[in-house]
PDB file of N, CA and C in Angstrom:
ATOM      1  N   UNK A   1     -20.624  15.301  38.009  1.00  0.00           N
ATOM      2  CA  UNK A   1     -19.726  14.556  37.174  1.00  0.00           C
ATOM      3  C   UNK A   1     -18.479  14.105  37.949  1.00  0.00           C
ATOM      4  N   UNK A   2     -18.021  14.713  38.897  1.00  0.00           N
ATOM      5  CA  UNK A   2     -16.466  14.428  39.902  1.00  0.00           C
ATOM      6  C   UNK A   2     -17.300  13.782  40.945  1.00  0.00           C
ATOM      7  N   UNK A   3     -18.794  13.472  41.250  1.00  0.00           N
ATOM      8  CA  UNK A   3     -18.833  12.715  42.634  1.00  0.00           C
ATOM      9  C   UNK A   3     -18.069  11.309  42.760  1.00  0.00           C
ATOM     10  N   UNK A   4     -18.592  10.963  41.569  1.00  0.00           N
ATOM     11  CA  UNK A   4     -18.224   9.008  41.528  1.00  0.00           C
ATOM     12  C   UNK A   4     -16.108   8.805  41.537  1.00  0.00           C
ATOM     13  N   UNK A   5     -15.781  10.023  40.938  1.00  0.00           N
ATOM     14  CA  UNK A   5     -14.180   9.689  40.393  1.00  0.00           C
ATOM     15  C   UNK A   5     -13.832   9.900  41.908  1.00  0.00           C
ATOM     16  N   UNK A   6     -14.278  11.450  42.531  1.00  0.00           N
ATOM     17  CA  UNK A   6     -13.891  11.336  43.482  1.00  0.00           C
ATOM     18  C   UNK A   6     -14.049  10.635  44.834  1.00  0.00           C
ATOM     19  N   UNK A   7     -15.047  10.005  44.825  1.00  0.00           N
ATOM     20  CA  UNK A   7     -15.592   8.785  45.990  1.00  0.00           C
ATOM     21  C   UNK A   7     -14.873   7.678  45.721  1.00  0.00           C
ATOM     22  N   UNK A   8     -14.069   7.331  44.473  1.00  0.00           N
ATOM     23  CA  UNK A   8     -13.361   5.849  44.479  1.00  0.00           C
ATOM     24  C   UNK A   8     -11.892   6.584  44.218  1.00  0.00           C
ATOM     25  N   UNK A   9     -11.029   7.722  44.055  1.00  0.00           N
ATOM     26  CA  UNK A   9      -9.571   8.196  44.260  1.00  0.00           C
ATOM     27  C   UNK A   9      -9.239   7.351  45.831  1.00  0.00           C
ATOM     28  N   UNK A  10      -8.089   7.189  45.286  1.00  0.00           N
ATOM     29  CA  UNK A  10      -7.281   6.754  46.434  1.00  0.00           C
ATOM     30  C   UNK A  10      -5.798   7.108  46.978  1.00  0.00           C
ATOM     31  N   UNK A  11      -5.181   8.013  45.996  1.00  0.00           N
ATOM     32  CA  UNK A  11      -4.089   8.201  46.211  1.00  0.00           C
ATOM     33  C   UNK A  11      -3.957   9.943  45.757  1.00  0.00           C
ATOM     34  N   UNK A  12      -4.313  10.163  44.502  1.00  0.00           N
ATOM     35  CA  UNK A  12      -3.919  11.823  44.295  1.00  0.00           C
ATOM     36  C   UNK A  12      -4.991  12.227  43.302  1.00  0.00           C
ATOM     37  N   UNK A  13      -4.993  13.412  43.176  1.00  0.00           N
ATOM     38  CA  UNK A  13      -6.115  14.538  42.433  1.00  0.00           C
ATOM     39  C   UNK A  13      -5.585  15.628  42.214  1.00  0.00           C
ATOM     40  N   UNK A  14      -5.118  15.762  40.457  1.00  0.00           N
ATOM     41  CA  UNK A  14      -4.207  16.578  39.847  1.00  0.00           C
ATOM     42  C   UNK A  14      -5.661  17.810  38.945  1.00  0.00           C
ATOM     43  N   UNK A  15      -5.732  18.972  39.520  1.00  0.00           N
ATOM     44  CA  UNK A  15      -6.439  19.748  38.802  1.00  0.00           C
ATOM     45  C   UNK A  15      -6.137  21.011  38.363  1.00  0.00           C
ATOM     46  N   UNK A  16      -6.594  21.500  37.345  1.00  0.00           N
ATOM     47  CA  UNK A  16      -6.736  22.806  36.475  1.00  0.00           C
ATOM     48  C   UNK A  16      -7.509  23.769  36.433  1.00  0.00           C
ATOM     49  N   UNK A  17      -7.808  24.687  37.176  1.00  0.00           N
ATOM     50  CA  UNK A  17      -9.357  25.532  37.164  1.00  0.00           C
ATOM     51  C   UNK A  17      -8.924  26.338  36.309  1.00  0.00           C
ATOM     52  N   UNK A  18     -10.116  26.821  34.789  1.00  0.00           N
ATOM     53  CA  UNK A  18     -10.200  27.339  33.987  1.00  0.00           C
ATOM     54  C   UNK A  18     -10.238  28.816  34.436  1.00  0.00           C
ATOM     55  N   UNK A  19      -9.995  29.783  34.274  1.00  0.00           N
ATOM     56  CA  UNK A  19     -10.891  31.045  34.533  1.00  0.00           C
ATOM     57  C   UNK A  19     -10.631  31.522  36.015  1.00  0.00           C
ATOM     58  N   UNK A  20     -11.352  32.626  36.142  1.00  0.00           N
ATOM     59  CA  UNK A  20     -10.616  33.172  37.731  1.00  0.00           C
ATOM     60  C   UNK A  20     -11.419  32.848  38.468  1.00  0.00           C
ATOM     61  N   UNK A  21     -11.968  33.596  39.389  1.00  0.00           N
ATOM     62  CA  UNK A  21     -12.263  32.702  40.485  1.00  0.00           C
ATOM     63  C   UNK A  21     -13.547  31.731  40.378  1.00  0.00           C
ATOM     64  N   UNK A  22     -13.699  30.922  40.998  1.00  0.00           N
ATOM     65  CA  UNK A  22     -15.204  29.901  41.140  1.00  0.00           C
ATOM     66  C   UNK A  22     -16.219  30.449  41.586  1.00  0.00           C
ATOM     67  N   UNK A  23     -17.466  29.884  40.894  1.00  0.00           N
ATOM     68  CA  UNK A  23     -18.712  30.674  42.200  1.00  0.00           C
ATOM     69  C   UNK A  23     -18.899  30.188  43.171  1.00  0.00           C
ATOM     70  N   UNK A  24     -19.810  30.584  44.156  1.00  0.00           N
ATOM     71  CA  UNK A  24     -20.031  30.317  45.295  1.00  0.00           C
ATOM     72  C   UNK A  24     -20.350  28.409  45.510  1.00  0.00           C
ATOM     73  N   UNK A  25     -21.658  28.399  44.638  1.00  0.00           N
ATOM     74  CA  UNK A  25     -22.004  27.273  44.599  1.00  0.00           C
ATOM     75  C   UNK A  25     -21.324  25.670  44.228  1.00  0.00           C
ATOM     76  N   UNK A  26     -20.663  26.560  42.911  1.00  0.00           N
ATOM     77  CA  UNK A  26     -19.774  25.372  43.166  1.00  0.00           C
ATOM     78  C   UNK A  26     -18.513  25.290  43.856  1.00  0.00           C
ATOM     79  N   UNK A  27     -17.993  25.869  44.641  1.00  0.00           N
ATOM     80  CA  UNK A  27     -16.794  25.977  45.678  1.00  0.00           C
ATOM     81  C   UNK A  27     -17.705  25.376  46.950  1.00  0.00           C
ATOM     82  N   UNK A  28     -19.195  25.202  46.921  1.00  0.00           N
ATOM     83  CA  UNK A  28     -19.736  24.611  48.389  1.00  0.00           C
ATOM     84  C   UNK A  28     -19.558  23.311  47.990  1.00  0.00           C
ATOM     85  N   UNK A  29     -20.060  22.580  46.570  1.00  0.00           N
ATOM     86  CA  UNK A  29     -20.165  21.477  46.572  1.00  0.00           C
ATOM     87  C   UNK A  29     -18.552  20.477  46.724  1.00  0.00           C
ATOM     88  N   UNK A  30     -17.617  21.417  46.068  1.00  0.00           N
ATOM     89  CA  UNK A  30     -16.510  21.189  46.148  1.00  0.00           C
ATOM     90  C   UNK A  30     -15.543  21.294  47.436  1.00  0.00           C
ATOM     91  N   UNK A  31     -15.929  21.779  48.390  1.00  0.00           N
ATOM     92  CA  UNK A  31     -15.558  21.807  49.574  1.00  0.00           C
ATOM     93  C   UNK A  31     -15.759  20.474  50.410  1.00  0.00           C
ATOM     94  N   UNK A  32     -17.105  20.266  50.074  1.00  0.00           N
ATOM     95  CA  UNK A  32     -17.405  18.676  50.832  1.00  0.00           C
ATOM     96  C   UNK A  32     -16.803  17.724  50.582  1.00  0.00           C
ATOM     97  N   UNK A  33     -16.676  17.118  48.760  1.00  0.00           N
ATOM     98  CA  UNK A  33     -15.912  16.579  48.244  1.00  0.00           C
ATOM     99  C   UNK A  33     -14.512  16.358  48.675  1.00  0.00           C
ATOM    100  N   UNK A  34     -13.633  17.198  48.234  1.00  0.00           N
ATOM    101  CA  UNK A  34     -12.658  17.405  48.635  1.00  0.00           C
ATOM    102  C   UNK A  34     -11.977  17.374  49.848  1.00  0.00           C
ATOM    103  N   UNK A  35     -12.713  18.041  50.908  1.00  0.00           N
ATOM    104  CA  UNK A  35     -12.258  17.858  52.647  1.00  0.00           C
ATOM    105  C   UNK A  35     -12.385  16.177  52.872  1.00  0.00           C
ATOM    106  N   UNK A  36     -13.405  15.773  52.240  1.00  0.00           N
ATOM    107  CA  UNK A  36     -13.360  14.414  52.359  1.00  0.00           C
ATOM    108  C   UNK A  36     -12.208  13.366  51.962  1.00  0.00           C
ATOM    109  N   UNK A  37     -12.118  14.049  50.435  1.00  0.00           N
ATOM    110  CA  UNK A  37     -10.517  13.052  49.651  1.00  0.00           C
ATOM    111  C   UNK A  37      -9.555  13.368  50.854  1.00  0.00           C
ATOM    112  N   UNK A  38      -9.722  14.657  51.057  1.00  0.00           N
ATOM    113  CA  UNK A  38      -8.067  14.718  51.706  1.00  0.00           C
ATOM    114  C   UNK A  38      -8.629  14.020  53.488  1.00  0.00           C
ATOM    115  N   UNK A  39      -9.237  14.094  53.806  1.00  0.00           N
ATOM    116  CA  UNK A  39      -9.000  13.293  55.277  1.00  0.00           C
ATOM    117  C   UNK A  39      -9.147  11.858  55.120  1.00  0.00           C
ATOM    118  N   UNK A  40      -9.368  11.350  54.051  1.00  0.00           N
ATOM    119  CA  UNK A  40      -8.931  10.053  53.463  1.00  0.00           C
ATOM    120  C   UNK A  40      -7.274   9.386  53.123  1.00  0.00           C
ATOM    121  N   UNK A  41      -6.363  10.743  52.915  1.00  0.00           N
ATOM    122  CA  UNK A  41      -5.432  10.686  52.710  1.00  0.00           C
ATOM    123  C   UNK A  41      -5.139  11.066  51.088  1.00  0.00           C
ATOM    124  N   UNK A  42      -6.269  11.294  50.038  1.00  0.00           N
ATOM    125  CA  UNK A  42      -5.756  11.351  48.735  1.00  0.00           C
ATOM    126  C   UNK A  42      -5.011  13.039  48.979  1.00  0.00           C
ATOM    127  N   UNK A  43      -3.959  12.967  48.204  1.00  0.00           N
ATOM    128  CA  UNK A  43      -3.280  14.269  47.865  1.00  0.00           C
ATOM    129  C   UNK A  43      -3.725  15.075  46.753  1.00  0.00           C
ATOM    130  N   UNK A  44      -4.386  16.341  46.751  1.00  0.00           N
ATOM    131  CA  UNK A  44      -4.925  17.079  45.909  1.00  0.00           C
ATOM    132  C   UNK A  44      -3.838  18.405  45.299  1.00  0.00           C
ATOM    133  N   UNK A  45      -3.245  17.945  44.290  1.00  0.00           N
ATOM    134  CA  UNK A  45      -2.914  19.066  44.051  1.00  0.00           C
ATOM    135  C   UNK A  45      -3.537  19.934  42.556  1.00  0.00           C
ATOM    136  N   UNK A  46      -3.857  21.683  42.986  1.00  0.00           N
ATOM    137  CA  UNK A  46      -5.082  22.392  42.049  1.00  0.00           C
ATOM    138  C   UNK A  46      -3.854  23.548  41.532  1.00  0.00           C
ATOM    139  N   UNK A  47      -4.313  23.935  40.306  1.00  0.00           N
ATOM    140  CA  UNK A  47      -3.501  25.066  39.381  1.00  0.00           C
ATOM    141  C   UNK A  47      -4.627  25.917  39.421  1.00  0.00           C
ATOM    142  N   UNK A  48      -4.512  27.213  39.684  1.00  0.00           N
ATOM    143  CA  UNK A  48      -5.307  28.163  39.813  1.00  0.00           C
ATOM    144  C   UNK A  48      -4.956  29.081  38.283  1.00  0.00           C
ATOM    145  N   UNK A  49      -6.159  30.210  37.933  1.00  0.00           N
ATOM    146  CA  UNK A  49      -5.346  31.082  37.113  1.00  0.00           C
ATOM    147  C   UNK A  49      -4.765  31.946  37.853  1.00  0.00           C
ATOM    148  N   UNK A  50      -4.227  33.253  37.903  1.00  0.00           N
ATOM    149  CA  UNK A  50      -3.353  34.354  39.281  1.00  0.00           C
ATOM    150  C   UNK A  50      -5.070  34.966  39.242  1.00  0.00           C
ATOM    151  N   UNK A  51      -5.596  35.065  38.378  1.00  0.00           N
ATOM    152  CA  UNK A  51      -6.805  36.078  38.857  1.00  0.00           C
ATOM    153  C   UNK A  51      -7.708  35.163  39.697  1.00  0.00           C
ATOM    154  N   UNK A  52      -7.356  34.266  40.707  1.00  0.00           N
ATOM    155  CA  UNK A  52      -8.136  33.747  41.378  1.00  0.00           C
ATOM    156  C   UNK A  52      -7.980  34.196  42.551  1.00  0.00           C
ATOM    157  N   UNK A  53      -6.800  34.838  43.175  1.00  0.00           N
ATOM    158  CA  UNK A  53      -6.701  35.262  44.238  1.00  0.00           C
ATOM    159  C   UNK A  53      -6.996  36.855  44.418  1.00  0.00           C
ATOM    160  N   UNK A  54      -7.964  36.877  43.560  1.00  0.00           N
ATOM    161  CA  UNK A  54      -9.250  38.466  43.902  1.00  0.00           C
ATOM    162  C   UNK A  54     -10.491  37.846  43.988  1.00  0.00           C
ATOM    163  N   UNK A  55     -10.394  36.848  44.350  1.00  0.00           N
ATOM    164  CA  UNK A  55     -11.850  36.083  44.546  1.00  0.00           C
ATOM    165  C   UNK A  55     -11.957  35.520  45.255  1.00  0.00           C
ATOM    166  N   UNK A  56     -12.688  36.573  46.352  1.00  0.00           N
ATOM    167  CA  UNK A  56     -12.987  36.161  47.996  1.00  0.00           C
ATOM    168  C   UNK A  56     -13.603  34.617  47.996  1.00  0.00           C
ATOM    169  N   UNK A  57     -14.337  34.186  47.757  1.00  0.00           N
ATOM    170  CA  UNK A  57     -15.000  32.389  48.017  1.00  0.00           C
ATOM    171  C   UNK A  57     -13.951  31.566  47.476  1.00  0.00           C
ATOM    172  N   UNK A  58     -12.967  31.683  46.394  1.00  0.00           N
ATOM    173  CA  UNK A  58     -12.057  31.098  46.184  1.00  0.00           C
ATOM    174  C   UNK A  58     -11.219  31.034  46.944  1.00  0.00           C
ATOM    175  N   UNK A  59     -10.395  32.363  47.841  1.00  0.00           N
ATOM    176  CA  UNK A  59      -9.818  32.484  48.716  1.00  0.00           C
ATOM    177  C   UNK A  59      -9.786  31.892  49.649  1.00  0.00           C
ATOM    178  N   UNK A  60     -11.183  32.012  50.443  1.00  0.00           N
ATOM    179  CA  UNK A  60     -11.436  31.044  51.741  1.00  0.00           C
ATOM    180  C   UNK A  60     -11.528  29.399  51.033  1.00  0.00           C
ATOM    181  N   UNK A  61     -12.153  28.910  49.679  1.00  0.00           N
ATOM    182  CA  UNK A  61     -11.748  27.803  50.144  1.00  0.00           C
ATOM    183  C   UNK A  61     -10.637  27.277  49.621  1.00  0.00           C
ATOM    184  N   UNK A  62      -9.626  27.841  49.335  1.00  0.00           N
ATOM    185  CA  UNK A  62      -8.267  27.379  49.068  1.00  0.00           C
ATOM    186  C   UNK A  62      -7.925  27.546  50.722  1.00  0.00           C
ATOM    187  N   UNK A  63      -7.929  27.980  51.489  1.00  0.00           N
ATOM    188  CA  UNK A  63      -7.495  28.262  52.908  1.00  0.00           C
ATOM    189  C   UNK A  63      -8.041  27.101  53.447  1.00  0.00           C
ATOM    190  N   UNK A  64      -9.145  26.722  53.266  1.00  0.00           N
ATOM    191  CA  UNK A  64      -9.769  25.311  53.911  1.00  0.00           C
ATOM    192  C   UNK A  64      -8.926  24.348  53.530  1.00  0.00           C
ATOM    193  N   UNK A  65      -9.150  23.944  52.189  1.00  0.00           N
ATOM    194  CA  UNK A  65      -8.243  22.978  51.759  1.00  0.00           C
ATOM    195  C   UNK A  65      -6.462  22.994  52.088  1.00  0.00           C
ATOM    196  N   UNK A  66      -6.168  23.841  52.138  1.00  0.00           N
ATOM    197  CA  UNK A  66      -5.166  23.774  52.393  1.00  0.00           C
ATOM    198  C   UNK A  66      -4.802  23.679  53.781  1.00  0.00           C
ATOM    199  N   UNK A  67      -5.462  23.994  54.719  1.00  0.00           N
ATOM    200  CA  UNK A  67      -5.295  23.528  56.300  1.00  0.00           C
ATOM    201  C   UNK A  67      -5.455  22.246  56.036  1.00  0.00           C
ATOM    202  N   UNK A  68      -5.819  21.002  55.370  1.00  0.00           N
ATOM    203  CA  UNK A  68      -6.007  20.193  55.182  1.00  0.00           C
ATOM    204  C   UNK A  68      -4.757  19.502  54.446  1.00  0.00           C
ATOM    205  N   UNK A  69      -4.084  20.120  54.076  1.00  0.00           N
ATOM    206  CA  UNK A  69      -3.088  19.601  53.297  1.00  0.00           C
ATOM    207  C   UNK A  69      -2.981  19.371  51.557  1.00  0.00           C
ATOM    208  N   UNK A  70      -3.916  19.958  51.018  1.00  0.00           N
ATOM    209  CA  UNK A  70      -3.866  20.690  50.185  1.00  0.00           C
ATOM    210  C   UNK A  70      -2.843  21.343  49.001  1.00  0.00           C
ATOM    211  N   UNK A  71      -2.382  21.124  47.737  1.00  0.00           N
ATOM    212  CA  UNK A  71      -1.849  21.889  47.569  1.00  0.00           C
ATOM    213  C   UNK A  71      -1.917  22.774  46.315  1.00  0.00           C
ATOM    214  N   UNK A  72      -1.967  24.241  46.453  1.00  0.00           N
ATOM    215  CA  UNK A  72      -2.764  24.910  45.818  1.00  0.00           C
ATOM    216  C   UNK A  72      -1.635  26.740  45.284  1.00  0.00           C
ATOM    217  N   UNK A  73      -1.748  26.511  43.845  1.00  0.00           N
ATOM    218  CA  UNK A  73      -0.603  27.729  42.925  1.00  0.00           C
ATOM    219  C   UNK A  73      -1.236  28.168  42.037  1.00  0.00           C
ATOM    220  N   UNK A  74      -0.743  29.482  41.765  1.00  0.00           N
ATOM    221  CA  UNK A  74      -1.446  29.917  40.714  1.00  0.00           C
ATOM    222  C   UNK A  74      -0.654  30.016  39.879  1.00  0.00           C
ATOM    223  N   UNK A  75      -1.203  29.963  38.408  1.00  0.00           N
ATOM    224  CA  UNK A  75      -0.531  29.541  36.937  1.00  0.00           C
ATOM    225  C   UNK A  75       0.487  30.800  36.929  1.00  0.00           C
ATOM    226  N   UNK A  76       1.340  30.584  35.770  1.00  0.00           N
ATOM    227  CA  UNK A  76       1.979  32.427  35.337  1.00  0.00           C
ATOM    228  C   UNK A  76       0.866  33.273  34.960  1.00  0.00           C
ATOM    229  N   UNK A  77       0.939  34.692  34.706  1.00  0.00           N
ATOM    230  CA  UNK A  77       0.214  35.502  34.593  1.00  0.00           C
ATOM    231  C   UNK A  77       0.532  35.366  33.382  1.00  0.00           C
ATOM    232  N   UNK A  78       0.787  34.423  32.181  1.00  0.00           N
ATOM    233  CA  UNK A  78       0.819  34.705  30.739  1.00  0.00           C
ATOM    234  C   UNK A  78       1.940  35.967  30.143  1.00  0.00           C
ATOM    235  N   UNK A  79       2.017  36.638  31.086  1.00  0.00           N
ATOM    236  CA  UNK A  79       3.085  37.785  30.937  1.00  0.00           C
ATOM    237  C   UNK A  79       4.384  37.273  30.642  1.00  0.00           C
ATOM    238  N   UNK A  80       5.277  37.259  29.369  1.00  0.00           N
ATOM    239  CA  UNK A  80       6.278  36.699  29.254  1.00  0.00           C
ATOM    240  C   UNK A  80       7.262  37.758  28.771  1.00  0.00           C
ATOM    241  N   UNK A  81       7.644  38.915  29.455  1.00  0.00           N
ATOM    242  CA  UNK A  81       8.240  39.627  29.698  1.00  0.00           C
ATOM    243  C   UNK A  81       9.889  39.962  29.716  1.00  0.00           C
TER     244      UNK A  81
END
Protein backbone atom coordinates (compact mmCIF):
# COMPACT_ATOMS: atom_id res chain seq x y z
CA UNK A 1 0.00 0.00 0.00
CA UNK A 2 3.15 2.77 0.71
CA UNK A 3 5.05 1.43 -2.54
CA UNK A 4 3.34 3.83 -5.12
CA UNK A 5 3.05 7.06 -2.37
CA UNK A 6 6.41 6.36 -1.63
CA UNK A 7 8.04 6.02 -5.22
CA UNK A 8 6.36 9.47 -6.28
CA UNK A 9 7.25 11.63 -2.48
CA UNK A 10 9.44 14.22 -3.19
CA UNK A 11 10.04 16.30 -0.42
CA UNK A 12 8.94 14.76 3.22
CA UNK A 13 7.32 11.60 4.97
CA UNK A 14 5.55 12.38 8.25
CA UNK A 15 4.80 8.93 10.17
CA UNK A 16 3.12 7.28 13.21
CA UNK A 17 3.90 3.62 14.13
CA UNK A 18 1.05 2.15 16.08
CA UNK A 19 2.21 -0.29 18.76
CA UNK A 20 5.77 -1.25 19.87
CA UNK A 21 8.06 -2.58 18.01
CA UNK A 22 7.65 -3.79 14.10
CA UNK A 23 8.25 -7.27 12.85
CA UNK A 24 10.95 -8.39 11.15
CA UNK A 25 9.34 -8.58 7.82
CA UNK A 26 7.94 -5.64 7.62
CA UNK A 27 10.98 -3.46 8.87
CA UNK A 28 12.84 -5.47 5.66
CA UNK A 29 10.39 -4.22 3.26
CA UNK A 30 10.53 -0.88 4.83
CA UNK A 31 14.12 -0.52 4.92
CA UNK A 32 14.40 -0.64 1.09
CA UNK A 33 11.73 1.80 0.66
CA UNK A 34 12.81 4.21 2.78
CA UNK A 35 16.84 4.15 2.32
CA UNK A 36 15.69 4.90 -1.03
CA UNK A 37 13.27 8.16 -0.18
CA UNK A 38 15.99 9.38 1.85
CA UNK A 39 19.00 9.10 -0.70
CA UNK A 40 16.61 10.84 -2.95
CA UNK A 41 16.59 13.61 -0.60
CA UNK A 42 12.83 13.18 0.83
CA UNK A 43 12.98 13.94 4.68
CA UNK A 44 11.38 11.22 6.79
CA UNK A 45 10.32 12.08 9.89
CA UNK A 46 8.69 8.66 12.21
CA UNK A 47 6.91 8.84 15.89
CA UNK A 48 7.65 5.73 17.57
CA UNK A 49 5.62 4.39 20.71
CA UNK A 50 8.70 4.41 23.86
CA UNK A 51 8.07 0.58 23.82
CA UNK A 52 9.82 0.45 20.59
CA UNK A 53 13.12 0.82 21.81
CA UNK A 54 13.01 -2.95 23.42
CA UNK A 55 12.73 -4.07 20.03
CA UNK A 56 15.89 -5.26 18.69
CA UNK A 57 14.82 -5.16 14.55
CA UNK A 58 13.28 -1.88 15.29
CA UNK A 59 16.37 -0.73 16.86
CA UNK A 60 18.74 -1.57 14.11
CA UNK A 61 16.50 -0.18 11.63
CA UNK A 62 15.95 3.11 13.16
CA UNK A 63 19.96 3.17 13.29
CA UNK A 64 19.96 2.59 9.48
CA UNK A 65 17.67 5.17 8.76
CA UNK A 66 18.95 7.42 10.70
CA UNK A 67 22.65 7.25 9.44
CA UNK A 68 20.78 8.32 6.56
CA UNK A 69 19.33 11.24 7.90
CA UNK A 70 16.41 10.17 9.26
CA UNK A 71 14.46 11.46 11.88
CA UNK A 72 13.22 9.26 14.46
CA UNK A 73 11.35 9.89 18.59
CA UNK A 74 9.51 8.18 20.62
CA UNK A 75 5.94 9.34 21.69
CA UNK A 76 5.39 10.18 25.71
CA UNK A 77 4.99 7.17 27.69
CA UNK A 78 1.21 8.27 28.28
CA UNK A 79 2.39 8.72 31.89
CA UNK A 80 1.08 12.11 32.89
CA UNK A 81 2.42 12.35 36.17
Amino acid sequence: MLTEPAASCTTEMLTSQPGGGRPTPVLEEAIVRDEEMLRRGVKIRTLYQHTARYNQPTVAYVGRVAQLGAEVRPSATGSHD
